[in-house]
C-alpha atoms as a PDB file:
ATOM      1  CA  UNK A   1      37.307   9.827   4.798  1.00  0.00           C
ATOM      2  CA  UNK A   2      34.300  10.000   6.678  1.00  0.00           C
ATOM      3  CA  UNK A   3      34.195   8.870  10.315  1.00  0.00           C
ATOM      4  CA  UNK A   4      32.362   5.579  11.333  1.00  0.00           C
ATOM      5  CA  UNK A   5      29.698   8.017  13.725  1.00  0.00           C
ATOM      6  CA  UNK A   6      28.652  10.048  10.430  1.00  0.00           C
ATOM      7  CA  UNK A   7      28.432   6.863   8.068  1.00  0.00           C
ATOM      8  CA  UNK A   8      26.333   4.539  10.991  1.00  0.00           C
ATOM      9  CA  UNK A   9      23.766   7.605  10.794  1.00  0.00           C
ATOM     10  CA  UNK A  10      23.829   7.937   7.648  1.00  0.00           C
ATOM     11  CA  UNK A  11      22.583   4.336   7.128  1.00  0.00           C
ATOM     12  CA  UNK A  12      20.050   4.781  10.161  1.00  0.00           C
ATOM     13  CA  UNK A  13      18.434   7.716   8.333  1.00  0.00           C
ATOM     14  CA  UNK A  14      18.273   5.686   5.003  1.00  0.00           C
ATOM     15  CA  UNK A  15      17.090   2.551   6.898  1.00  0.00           C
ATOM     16  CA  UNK A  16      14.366   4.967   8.224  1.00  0.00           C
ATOM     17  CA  UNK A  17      13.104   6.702   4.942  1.00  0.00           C
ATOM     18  CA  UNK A  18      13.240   3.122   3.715  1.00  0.00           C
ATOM     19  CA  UNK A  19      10.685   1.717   6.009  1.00  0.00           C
ATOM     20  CA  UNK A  20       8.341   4.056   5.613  1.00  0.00           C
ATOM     21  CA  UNK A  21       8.517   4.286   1.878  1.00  0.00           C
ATOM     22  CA  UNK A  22       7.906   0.322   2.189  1.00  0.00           C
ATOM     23  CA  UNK A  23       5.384   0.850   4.632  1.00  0.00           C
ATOM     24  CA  UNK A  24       3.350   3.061   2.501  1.00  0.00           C
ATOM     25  CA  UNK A  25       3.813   0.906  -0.781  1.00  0.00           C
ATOM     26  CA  UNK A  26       2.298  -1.755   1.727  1.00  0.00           C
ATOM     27  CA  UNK A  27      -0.742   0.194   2.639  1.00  0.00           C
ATOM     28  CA  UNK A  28      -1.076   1.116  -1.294  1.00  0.00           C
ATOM     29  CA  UNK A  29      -1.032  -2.625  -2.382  1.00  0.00           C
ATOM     30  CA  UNK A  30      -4.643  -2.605  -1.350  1.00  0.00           C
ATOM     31  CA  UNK A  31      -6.046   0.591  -1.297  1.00  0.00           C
ATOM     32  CA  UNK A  32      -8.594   0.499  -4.336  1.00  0.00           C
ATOM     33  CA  UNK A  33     -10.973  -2.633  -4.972  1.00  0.00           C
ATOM     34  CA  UNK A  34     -10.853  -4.420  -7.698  1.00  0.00           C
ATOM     35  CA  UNK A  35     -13.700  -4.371 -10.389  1.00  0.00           C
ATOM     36  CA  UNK A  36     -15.225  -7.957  -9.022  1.00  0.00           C
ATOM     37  CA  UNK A  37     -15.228  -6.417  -5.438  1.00  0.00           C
ATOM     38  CA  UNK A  38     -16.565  -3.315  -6.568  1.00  0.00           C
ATOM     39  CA  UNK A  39     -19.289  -4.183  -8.231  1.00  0.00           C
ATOM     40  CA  UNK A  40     -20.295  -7.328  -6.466  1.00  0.00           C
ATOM     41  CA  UNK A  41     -23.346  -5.836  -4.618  1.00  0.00           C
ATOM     42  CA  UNK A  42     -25.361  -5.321  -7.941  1.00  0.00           C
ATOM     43  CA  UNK A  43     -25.926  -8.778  -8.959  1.00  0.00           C
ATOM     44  CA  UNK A  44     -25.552 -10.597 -12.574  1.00  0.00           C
ATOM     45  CA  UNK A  45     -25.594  -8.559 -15.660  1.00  0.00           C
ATOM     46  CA  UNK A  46     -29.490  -8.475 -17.000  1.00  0.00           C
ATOM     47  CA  UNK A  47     -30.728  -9.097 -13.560  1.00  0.00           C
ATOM     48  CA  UNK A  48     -32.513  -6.916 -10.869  1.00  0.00           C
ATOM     49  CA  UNK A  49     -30.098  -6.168  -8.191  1.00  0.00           C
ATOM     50  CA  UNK A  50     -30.278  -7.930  -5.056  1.00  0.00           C
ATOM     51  CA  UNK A  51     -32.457  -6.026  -2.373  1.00  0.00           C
ATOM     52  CA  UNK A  52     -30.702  -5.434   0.652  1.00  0.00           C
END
């Protein structure tokens, strides 16, 4: 049986590694624009782009 000291820090380390993983997928959510976003500076289709 493993002792109450080893288990606790056992979950701290998980609890750890799981923040961070979470934190990253966070950051991810909303790394890359979408298609709107990305192409929102050139205007309608068939038009001249706006000039800046």
């Amino acid at each position: 049986m493993a002792s109450r000291t080893a288990a606790s820090s056992v979950k701290r380390k998980n609890k750890h590694q799981k923040a961070g993983r979470r934190r990253k997928n966070r950051l991810a959510r909303k790394s890359t624009q979408s298609v709107v976003e990305l192409f929102a500076a050139l205007g309608d289709p068939g038009q001249p782009a706006p000039r800046k």
